[in-house]
C-alpha atoms as a PDB file:
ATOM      1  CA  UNK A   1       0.000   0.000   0.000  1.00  0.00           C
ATOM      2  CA  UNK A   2       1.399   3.355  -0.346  1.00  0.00           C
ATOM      3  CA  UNK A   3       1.603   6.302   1.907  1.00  0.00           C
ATOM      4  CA  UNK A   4       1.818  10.212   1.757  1.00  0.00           C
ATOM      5  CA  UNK A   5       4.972   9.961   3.544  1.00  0.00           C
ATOM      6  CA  UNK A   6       6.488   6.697   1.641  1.00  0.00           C
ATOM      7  CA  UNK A   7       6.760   4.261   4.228  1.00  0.00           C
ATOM      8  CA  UNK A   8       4.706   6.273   6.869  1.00  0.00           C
ATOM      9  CA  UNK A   9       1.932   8.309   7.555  1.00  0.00           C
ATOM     10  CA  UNK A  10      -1.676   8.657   6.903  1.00  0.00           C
ATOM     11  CA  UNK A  11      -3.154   5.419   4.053  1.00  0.00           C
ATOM     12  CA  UNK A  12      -4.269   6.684   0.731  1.00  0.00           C
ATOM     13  CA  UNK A  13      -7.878   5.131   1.097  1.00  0.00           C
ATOM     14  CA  UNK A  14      -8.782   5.914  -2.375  1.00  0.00           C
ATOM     15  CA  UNK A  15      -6.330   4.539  -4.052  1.00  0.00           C
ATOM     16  CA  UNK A  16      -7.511   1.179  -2.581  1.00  0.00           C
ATOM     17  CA  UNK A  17     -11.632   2.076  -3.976  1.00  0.00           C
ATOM     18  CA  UNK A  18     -10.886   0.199  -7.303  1.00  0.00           C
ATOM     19  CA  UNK A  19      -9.961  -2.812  -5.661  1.00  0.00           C
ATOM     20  CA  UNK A  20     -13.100  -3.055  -3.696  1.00  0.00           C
ATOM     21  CA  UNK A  21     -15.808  -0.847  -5.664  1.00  0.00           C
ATOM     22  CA  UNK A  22     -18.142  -1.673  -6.985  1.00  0.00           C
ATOM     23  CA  UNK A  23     -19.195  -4.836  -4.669  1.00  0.00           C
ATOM     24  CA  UNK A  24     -17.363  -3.459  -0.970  1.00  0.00           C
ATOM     25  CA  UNK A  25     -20.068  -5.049   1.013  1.00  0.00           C
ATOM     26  CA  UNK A  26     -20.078  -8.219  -0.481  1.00  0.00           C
ATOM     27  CA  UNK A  27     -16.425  -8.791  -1.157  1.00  0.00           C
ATOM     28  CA  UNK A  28     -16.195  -7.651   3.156  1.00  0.00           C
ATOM     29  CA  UNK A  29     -18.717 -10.083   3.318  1.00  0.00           C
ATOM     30  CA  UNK A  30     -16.865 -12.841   1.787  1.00  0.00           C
ATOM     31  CA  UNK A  31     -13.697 -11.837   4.185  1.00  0.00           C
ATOM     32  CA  UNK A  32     -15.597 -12.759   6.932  1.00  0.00           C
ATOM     33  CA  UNK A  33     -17.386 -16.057   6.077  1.00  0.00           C
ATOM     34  CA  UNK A  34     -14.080 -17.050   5.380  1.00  0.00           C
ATOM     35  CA  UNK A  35     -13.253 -16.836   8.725  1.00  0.00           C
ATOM     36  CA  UNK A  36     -16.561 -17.526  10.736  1.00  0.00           C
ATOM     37  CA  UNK A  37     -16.720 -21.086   9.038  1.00  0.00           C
ATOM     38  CA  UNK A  38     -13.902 -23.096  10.990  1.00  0.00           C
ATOM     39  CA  UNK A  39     -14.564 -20.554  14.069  1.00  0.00           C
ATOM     40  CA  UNK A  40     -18.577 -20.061  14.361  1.00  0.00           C
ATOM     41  CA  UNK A  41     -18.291 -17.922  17.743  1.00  0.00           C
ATOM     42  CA  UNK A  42     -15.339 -15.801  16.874  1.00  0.00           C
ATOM     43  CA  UNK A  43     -15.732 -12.652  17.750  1.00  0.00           C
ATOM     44  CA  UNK A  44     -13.650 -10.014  15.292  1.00  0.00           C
ATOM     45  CA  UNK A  45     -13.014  -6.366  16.784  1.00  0.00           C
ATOM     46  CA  UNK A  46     -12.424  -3.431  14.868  1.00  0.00           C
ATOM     47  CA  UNK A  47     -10.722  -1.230  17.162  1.00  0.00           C
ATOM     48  CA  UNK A  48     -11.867   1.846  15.747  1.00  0.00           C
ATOM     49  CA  UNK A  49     -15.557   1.455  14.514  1.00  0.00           C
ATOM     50  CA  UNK A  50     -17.489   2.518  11.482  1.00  0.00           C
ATOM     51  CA  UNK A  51     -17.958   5.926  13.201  1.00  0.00           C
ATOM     52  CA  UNK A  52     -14.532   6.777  11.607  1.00  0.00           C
ATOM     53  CA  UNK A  53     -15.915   6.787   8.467  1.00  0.00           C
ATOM     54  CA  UNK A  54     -19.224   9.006   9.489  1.00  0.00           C
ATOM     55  CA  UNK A  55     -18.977  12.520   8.759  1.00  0.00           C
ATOM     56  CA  UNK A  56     -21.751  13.026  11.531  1.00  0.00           C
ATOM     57  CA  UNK A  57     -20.212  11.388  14.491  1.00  0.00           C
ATOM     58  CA  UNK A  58     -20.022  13.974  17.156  1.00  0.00           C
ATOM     59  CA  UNK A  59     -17.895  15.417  18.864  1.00  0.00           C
ATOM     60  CA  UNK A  60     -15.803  15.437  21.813  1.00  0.00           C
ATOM     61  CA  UNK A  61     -15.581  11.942  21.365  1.00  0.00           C
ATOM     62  CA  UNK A  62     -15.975  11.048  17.852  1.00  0.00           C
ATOM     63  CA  UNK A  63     -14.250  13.172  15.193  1.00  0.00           C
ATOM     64  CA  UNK A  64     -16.013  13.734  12.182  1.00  0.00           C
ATOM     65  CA  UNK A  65     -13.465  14.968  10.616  1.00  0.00           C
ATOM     66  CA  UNK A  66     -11.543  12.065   9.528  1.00  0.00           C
ATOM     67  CA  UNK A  67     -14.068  10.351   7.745  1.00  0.00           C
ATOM     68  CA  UNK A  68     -12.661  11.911   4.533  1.00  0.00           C
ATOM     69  CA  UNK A  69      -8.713   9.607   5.709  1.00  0.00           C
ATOM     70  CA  UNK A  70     -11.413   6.815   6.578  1.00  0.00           C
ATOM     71  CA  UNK A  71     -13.784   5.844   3.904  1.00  0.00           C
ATOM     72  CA  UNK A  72     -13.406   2.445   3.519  1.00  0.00           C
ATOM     73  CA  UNK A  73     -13.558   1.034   7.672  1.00  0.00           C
ATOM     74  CA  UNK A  74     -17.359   1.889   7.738  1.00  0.00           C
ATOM     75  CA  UNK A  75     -17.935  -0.083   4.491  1.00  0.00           C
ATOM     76  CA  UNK A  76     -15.544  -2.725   5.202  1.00  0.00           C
ATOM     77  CA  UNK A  77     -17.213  -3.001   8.677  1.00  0.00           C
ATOM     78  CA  UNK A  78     -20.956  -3.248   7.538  1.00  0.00           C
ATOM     79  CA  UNK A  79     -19.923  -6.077   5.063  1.00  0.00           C
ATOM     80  CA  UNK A  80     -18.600  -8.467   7.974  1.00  0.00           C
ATOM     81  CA  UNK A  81     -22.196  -7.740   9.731  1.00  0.00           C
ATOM     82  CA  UNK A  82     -23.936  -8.567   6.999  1.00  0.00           C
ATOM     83  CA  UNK A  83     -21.812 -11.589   6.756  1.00  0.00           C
ATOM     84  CA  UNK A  84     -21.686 -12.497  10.406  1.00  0.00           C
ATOM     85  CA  UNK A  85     -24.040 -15.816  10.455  1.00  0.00           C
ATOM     86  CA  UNK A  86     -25.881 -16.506  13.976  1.00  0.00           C
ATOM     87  CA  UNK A  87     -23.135 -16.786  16.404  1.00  0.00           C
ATOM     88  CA  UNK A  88     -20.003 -14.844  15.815  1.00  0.00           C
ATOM     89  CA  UNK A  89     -19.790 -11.522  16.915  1.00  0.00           C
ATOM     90  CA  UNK A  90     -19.059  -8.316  14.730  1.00  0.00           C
ATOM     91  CA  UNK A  91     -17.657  -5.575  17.705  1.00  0.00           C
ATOM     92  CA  UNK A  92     -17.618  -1.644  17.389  1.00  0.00           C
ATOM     93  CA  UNK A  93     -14.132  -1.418  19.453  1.00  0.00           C
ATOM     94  CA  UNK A  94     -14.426   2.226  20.621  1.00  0.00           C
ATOM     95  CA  UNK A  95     -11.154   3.293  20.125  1.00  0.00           C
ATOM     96  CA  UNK A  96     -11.433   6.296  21.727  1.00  0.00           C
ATOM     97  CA  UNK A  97      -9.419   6.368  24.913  1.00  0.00           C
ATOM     98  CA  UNK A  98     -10.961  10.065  26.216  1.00  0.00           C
ATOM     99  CA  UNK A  99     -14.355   9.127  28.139  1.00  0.00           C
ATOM    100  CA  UNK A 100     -14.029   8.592  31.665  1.00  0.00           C
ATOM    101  CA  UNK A 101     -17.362   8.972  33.506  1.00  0.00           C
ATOM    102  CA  UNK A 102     -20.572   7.279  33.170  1.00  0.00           C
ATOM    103  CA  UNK A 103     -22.412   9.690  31.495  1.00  0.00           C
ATOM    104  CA  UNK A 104     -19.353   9.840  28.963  1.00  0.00           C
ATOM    105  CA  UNK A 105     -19.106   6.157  28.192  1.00  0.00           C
ATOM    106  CA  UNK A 106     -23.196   6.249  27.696  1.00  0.00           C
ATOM    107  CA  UNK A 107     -22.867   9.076  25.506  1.00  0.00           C
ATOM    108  CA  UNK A 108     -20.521   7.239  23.059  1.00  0.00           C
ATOM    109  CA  UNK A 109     -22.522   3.628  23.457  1.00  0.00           C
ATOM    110  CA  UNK A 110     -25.964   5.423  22.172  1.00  0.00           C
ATOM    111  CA  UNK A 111     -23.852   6.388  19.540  1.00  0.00           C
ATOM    112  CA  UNK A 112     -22.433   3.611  18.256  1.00  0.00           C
ATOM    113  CA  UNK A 113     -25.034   1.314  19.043  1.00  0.00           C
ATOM    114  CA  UNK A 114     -28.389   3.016  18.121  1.00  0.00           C
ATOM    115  CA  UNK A 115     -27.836   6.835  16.380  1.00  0.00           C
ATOM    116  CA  UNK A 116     -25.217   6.110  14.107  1.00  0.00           C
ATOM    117  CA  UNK A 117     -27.322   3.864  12.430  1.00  0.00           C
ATOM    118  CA  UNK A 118     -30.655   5.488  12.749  1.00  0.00           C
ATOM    119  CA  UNK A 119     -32.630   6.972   9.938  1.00  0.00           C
ATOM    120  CA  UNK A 120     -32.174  10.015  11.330  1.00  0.00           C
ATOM    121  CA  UNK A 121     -28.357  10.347  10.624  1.00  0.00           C
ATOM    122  CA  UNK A 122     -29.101   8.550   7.161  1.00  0.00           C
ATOM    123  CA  UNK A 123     -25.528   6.849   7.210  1.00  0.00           C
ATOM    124  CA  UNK A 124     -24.274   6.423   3.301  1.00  0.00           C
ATOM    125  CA  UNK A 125     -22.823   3.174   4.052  1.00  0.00           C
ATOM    126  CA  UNK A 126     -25.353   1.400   6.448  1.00  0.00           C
ATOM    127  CA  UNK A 127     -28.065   0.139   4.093  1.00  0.00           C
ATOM    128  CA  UNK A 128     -31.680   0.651   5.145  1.00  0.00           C
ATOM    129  CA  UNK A 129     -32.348  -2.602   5.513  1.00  0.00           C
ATOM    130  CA  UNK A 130     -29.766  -3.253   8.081  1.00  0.00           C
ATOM    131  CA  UNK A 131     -30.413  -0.287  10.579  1.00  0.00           C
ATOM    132  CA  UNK A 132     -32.859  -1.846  12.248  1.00  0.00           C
ATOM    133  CA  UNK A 133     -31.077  -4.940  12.883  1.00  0.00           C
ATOM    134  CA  UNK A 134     -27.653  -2.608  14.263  1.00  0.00           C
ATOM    135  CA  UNK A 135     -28.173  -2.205  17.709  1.00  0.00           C
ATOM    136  CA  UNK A 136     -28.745  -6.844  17.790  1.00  0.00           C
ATOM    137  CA  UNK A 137     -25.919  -7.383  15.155  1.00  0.00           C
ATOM    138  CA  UNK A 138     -23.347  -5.157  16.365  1.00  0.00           C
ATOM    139  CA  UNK A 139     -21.075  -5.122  19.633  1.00  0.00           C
ATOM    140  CA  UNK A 140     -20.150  -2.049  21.355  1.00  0.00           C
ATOM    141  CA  UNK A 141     -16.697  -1.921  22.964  1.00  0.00           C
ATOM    142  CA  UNK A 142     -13.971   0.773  23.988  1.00  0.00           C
ATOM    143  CA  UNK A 143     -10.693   0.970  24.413  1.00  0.00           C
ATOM    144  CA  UNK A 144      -8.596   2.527  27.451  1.00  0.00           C
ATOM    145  CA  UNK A 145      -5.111   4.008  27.537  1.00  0.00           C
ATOM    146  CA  UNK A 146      -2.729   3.988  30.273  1.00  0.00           C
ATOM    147  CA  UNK A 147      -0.979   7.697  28.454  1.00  0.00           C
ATOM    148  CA  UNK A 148      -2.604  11.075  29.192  1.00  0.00           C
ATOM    149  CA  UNK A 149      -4.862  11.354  25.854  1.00  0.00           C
ATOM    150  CA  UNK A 150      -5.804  14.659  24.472  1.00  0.00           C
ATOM    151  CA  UNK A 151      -5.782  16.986  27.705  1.00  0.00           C
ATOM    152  CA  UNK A 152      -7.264  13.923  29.484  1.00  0.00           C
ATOM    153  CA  UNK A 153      -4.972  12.756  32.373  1.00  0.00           C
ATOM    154  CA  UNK A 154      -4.671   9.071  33.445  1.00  0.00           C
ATOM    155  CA  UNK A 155      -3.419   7.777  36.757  1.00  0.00           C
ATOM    156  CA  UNK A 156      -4.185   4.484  38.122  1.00  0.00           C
ATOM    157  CA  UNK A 157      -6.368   6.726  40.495  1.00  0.00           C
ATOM    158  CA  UNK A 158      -8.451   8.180  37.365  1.00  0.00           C
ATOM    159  CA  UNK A 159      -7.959   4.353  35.950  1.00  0.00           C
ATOM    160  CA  UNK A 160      -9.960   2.587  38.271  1.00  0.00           C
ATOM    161  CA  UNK A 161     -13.624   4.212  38.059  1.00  0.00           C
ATOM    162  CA  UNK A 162     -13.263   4.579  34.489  1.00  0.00           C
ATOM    163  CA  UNK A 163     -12.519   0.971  34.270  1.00  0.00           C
ATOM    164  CA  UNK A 164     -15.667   0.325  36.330  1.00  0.00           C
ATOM    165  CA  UNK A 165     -17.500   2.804  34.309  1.00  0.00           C
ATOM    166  CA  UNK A 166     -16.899   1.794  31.137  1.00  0.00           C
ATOM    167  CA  UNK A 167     -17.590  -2.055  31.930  1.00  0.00           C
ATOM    168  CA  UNK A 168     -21.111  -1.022  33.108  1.00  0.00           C
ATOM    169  CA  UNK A 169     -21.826  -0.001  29.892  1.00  0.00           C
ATOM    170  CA  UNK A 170     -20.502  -1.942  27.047  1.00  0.00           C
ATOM    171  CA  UNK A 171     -21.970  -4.583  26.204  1.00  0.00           C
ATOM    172  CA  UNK A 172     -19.427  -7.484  26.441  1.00  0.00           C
ATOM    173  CA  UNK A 173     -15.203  -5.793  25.771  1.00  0.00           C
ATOM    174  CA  UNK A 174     -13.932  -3.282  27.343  1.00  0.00           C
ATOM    175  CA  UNK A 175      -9.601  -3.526  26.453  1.00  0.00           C
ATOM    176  CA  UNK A 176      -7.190  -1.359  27.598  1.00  0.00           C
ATOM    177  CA  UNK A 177      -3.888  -0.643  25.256  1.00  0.00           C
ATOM    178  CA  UNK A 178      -0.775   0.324  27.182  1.00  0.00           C
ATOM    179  CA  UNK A 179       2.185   2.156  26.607  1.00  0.00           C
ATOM    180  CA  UNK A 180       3.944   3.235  29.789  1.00  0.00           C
ATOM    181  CA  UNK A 181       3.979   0.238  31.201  1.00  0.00           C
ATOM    182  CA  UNK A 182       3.352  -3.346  30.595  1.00  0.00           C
ATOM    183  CA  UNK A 183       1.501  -6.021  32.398  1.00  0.00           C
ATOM    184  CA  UNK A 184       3.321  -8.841  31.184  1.00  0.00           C
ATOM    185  CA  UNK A 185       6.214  -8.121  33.660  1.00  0.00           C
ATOM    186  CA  UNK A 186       5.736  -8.897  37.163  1.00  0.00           C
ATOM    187  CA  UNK A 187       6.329  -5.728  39.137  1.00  0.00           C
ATOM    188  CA  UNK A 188       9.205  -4.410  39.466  1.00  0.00           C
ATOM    189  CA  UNK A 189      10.567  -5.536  36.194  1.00  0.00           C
ATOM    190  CA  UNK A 190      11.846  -3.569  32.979  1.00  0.00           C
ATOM    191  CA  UNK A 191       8.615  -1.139  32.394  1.00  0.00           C
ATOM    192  CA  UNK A 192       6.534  -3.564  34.410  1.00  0.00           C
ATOM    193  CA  UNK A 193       3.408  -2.183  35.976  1.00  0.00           C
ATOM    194  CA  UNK A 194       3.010  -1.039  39.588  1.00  0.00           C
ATOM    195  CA  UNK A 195       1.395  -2.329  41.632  1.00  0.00           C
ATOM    196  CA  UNK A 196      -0.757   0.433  41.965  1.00  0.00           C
ATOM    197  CA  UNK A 197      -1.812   0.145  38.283  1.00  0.00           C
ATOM    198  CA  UNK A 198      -2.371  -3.232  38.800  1.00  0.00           C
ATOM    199  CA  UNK A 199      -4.708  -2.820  41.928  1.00  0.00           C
ATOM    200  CA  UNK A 200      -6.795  -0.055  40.026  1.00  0.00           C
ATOM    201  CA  UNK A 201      -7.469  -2.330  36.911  1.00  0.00           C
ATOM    202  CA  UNK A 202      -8.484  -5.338  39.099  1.00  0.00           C
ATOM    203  CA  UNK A 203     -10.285  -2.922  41.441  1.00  0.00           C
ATOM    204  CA  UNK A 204     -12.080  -1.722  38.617  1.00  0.00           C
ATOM    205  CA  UNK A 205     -12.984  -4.778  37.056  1.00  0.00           C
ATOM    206  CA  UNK A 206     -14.183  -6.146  40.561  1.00  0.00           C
ATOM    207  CA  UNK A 207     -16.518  -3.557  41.050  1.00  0.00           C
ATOM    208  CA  UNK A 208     -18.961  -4.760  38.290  1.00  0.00           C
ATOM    209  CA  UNK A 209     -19.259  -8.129  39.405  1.00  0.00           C
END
């Protein structure tokens, strides 16, 4: 694939259109079957969702404005719902790493589970025929960040409620990507994490069961 930058930067998504135009929801579709016939429960996350590729999506969370860099993940990501069969699981990853209360993580769930495909935003990718079907074919998940994220700090102290809060909401994932530290390392190793970040994850987690 090539980039603006040569080997980095930001994909030229149109340049990949005639490859997948005219028939993007059913070749997406055929991706997935692919996979969902040896694995009938898999569940396949898209960490950012098709509200990438929605000029609509609101802000603070969602950014509308990169829908024009992100054309072809809302397309792409209809096609494996379509394609899903009855038990695997198509999931909206929420890759958005700035909500932190509850009202914040509801905000972005109504979003990606009921507006974004309601008749009301009119979404050029959704088909009609699959809006009402969203909100029982589609996941909703977010992502968390152990890294200060756009003016919004992150301790383990901040780290624990918003664990807790965003569990409450989602309907199955909730993931958290790290870069600080790791939690592969038992503490006190190379870049491990404290204990203290350790605590507020499980502390967090423990308060929703």
């Amino acid at each position: 694939m090539t980039t603006d930058r040569g080997t980095t930067g930001t994909l030229h998504y149109r340049r990949l259109r005639p490859l997948l135009a005219p028939r993007d929801g059913e070749r997406h579709d055929d991706c997935f079957g692919a996979r969902a016939d040896p694995w009938p429960n898999i569940a396949v996350i898209t960490l950012h969702g098709p509200y990438v590729s929605e000029p609509r999506s609101p802000a603070p969370f969602f950014n509308g404005g990169v829908a024009a860099f992100n054309e072809l993940l809302g397309p792409l990501f209809v096609g494996m719902v379509e394609g899903q069969g009855s038990s695997a699981s198509v999931v909206d990853g929420g890759e958005l790493y700035t909500p932190r209360s509850a009202a914040d993580f509801a905000n972005a769930y109504q979003w990606q589970k009921f507006r974004l495909a309601s008749d009301a935003t009119d979404c050029a990718f959704i088909p009609p025929a699959l809006r009402p079907m969203w909100p029982s074919r589609v996941s909703v998940s977010t992502g968390l960040y152990d890294t200060p994220y756009l003016g919004h700090a992150m301790t383990p102290a901040i780290m624990r409620p918003t664990v807790t809060n965003a569990l409450r909401q989602m309907d199955r994932y909730v993931w958290l990507y790290t870069e600080s530290v790791t939690f592969l390392v038992a503490p006190g190793g190379v870049a491990a994490a404290s204990v203290e970040w350790i605590d507020a994850v499980r502390t967090g987690r423990d308060a929703v069961r």
